[in-house]
Every structure is written in structure tokens, then in C-alpha cells.
N, C-alpha and C. Protein backbone atom coordinates (compact mmCIF):
# COMPACT_ATOMS: atom_id res chain seq x y z
N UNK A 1 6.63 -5.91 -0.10
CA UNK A 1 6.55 -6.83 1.01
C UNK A 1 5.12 -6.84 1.55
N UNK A 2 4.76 -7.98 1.50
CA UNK A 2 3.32 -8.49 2.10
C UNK A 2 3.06 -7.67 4.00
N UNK A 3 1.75 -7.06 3.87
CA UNK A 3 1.82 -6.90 5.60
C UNK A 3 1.21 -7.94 6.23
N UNK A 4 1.64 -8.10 7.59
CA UNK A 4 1.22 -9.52 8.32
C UNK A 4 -0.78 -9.29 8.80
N UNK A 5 -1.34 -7.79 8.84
CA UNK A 5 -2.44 -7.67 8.95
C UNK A 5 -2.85 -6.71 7.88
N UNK A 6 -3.98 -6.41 7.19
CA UNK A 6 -4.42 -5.29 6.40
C UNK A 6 -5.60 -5.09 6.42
N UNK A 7 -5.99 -3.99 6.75
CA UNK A 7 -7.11 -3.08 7.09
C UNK A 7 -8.95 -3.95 5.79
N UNK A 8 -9.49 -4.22 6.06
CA UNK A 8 -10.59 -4.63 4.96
C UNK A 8 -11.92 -3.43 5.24
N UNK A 9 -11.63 -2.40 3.55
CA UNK A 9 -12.49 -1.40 3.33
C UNK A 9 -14.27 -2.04 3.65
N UNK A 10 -14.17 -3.06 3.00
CA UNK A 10 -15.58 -3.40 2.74
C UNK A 10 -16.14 -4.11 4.23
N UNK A 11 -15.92 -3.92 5.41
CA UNK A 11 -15.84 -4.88 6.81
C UNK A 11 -17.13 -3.49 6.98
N UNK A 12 -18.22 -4.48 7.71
CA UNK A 12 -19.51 -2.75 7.73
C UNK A 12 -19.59 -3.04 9.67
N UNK A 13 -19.68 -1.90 9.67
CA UNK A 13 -19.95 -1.55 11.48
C UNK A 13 -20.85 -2.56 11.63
N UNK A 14 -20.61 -3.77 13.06
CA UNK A 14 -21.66 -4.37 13.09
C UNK A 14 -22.33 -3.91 14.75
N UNK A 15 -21.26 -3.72 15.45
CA UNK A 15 -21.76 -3.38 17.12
C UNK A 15 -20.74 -2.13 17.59
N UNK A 16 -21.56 -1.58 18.52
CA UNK A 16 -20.54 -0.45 19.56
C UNK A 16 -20.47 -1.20 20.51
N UNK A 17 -18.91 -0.56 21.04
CA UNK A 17 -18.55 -1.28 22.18
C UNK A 17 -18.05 -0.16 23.18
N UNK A 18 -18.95 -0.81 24.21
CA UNK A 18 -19.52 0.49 25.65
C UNK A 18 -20.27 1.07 25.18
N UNK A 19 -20.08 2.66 25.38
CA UNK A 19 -21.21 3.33 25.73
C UNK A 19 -21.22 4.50 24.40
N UNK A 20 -22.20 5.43 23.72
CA UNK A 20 -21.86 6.65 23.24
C UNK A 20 -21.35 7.24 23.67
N UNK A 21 -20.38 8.26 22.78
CA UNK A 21 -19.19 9.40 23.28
C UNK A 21 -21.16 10.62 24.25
N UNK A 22 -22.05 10.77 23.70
CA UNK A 22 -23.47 11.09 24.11
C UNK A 22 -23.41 11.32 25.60
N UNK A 23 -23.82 9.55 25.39
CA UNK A 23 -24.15 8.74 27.00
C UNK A 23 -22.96 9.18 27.91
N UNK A 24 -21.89 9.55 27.77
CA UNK A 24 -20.89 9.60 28.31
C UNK A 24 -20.17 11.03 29.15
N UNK A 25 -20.58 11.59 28.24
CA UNK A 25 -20.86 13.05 28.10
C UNK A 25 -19.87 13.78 27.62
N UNK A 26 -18.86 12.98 26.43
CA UNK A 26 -18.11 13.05 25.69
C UNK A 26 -18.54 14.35 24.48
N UNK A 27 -19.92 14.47 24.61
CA UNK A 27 -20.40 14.87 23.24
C UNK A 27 -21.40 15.54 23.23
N UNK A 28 -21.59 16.61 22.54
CA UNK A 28 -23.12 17.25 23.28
C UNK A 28 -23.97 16.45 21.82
N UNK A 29 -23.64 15.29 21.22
CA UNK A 29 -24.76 15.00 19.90
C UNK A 29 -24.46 15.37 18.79
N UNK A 30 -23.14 16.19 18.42
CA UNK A 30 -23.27 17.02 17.34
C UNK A 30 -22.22 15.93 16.48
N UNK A 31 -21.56 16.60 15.39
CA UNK A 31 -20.53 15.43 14.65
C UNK A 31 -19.40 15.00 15.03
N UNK A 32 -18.79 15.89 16.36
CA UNK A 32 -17.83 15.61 17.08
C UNK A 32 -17.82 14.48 18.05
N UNK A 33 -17.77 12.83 17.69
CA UNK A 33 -17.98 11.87 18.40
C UNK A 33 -16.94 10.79 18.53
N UNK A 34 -16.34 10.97 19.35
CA UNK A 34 -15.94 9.58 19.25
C UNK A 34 -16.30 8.25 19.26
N UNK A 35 -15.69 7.51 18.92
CA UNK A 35 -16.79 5.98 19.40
C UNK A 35 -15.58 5.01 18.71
N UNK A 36 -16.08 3.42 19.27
CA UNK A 36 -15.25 2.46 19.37
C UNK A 36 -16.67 1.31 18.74
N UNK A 37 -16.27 0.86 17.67
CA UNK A 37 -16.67 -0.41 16.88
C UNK A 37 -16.29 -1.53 16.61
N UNK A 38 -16.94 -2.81 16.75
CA UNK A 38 -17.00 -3.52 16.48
C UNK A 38 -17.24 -4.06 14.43
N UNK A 39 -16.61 -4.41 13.96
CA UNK A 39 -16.33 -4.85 12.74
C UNK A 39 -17.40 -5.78 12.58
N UNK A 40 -17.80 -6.22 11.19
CA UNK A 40 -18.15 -7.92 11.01
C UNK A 40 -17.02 -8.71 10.84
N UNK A 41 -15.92 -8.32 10.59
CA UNK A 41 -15.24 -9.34 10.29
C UNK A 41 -14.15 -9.61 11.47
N UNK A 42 -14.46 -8.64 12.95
CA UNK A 42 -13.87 -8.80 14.05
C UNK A 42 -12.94 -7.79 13.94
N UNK A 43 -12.76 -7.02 13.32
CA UNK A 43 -11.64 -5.48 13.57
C UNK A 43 -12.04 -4.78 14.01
N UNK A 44 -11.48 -4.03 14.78
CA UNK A 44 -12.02 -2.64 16.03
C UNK A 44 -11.85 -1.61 14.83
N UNK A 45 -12.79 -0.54 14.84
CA UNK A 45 -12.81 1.07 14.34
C UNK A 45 -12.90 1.96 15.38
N UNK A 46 -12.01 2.87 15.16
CA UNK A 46 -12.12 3.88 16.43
C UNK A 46 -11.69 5.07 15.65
N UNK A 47 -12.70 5.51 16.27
CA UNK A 47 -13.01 7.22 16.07
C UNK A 47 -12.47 7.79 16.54
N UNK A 48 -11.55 9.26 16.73
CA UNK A 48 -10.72 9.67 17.77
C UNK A 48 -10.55 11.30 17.11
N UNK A 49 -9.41 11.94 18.37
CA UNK A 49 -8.92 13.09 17.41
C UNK A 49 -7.98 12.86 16.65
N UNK A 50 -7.26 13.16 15.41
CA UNK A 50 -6.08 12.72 14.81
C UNK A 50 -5.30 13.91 15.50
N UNK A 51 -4.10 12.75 16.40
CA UNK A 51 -2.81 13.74 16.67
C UNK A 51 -1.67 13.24 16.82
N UNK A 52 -2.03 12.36 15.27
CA UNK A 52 -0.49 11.81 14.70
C UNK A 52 0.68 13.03 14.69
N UNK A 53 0.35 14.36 14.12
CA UNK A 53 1.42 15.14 14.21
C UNK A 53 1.52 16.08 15.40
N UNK A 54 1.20 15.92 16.09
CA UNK A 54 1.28 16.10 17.72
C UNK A 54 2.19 15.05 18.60
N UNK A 55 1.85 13.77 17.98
CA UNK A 55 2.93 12.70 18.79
C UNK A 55 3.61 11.90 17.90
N UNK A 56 3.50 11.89 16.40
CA UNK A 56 4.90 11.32 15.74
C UNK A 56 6.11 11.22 16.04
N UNK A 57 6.66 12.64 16.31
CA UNK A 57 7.99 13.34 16.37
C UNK A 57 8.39 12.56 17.96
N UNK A 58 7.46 12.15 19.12
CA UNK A 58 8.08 11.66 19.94
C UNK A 58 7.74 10.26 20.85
N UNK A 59 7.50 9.55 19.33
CA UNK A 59 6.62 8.09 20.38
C UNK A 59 7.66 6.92 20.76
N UNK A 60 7.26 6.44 21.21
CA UNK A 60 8.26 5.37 22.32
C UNK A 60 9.10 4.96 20.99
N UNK A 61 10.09 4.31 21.66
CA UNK A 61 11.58 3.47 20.62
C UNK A 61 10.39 1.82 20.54
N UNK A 62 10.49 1.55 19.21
CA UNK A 62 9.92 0.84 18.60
C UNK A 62 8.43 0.96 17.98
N UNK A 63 7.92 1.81 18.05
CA UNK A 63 6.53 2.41 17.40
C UNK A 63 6.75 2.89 16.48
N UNK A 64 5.75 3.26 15.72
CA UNK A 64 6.07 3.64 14.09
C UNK A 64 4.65 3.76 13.96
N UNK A 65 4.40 5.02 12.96
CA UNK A 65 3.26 5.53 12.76
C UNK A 65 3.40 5.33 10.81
N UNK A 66 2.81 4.53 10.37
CA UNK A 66 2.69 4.34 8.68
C UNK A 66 2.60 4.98 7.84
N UNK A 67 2.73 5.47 6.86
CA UNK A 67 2.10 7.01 5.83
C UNK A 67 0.54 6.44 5.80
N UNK A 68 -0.22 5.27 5.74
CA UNK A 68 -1.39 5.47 5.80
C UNK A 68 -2.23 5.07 6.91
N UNK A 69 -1.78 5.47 7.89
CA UNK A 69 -1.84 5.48 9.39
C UNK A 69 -2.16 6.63 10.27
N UNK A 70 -3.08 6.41 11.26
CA UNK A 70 -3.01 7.39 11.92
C UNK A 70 -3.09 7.13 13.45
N UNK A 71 -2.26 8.40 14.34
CA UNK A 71 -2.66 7.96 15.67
C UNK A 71 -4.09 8.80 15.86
N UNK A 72 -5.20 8.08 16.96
CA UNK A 72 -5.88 8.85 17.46
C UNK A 72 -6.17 8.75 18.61
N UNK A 73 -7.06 10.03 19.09
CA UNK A 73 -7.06 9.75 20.51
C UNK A 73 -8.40 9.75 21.22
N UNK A 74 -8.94 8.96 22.02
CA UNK A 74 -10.57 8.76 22.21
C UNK A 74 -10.33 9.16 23.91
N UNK A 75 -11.56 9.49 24.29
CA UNK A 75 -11.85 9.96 26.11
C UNK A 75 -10.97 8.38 27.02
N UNK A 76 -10.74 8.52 28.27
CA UNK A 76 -10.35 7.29 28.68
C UNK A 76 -11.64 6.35 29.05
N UNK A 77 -12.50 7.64 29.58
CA UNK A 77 -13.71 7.13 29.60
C UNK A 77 -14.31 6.01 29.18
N UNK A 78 -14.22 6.28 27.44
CA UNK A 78 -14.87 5.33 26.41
C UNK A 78 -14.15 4.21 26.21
N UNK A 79 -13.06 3.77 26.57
CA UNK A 79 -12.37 2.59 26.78
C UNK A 79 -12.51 2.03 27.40
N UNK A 80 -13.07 2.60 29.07
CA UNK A 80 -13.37 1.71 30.07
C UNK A 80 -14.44 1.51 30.03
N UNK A 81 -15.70 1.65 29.24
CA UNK A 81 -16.81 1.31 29.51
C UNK A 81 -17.08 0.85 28.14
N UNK A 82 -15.90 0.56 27.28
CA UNK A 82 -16.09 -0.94 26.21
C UNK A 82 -15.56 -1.88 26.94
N UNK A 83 -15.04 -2.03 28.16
CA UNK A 83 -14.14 -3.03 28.43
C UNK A 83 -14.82 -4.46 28.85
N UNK A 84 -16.53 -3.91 29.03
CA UNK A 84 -16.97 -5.25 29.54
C UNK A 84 -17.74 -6.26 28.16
N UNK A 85 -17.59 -4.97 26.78
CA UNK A 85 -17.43 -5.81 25.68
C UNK A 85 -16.51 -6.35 24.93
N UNK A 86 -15.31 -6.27 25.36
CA UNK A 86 -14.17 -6.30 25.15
C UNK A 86 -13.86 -8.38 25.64
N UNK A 87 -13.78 -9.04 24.82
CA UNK A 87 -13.47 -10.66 25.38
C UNK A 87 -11.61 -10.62 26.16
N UNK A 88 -11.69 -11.62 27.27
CA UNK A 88 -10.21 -11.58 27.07
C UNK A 88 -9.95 -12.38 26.49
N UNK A 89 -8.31 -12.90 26.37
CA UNK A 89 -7.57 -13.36 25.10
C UNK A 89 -7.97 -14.49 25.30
């Protein structure tokens, strides 16, 4: 069965959206970063901790986590200060 969206490997980082996990003080610089991207082809990338098996076992009734899926989790921080790159709908 066809999926209604699918991930495109070859899509290259074109912009960050907000601020560095850095700037933020998410991060002292080292490889531990989160961050939130902008696609070329318009898909968000987000960097996070993986703690799909931390919250699989108990996510809301109707969610579903994929076998090639993952949940992650970024500062709240860094969400709110992509938000003014963020378009609304």
C-alpha cells in the first residue's frame, strides 16, 4: 500500500528555523545539538533525542510510531523561536 507522504533522501538542508540549539543555550557546541530545518523541497528535519522507546508503549489512542520512524524530542525553547519562521497555514 502506497503512503499518502514519503520522506525524500536526496531533499539537502536549505535553512534553520529559529535559533541554534548554541544560541540558545541548548548546547555547549559540541555534537549534541538539536536543531530544526528547513528542506529544499519544503520538509521539516528535526534533530532531537530518540525516545521512541521511552514513549511507544504509551502514546495517545490514535498515534502510531512506524518501524522506520522515530519519536524525538527537541528543547521547547527551539520551537518557539522557529515559530516566527514558521508560515501560517
Amino acid at each position: 500500500m502506497a503512503r499518502a507522504w514519503e520522506a525524500d533522501p536526496s531533499a539537502l538542508f536549505e535553512r534553520r528555523l529559529g535559533e541554534s540549539a548554541e544560541e540558545l543555550g541548548n548546547s555547549d557546541g559540541r555534537d549534541d545539538c538539536p536543531d530544526i530545518w528547513q528542506l529544499d523541497n519544503g520538509d521539516i528535519a528535526v534533530i532531537g533525542r530518540d525516545l521512541t522507546a521511552a514513549y511507544g508503549p504509551r502514546l495517545p489512542d490514535g498515534v502510531g510510531i512506524g518501524p522506520d520512524e522515530r519519536l524525538v524530542v527537541i528543547p521547547g525553547n527551539m520551537l518557539r523561536a522557529a515559530k516566527a519562521d514558521i508560515p501560517d497555514a
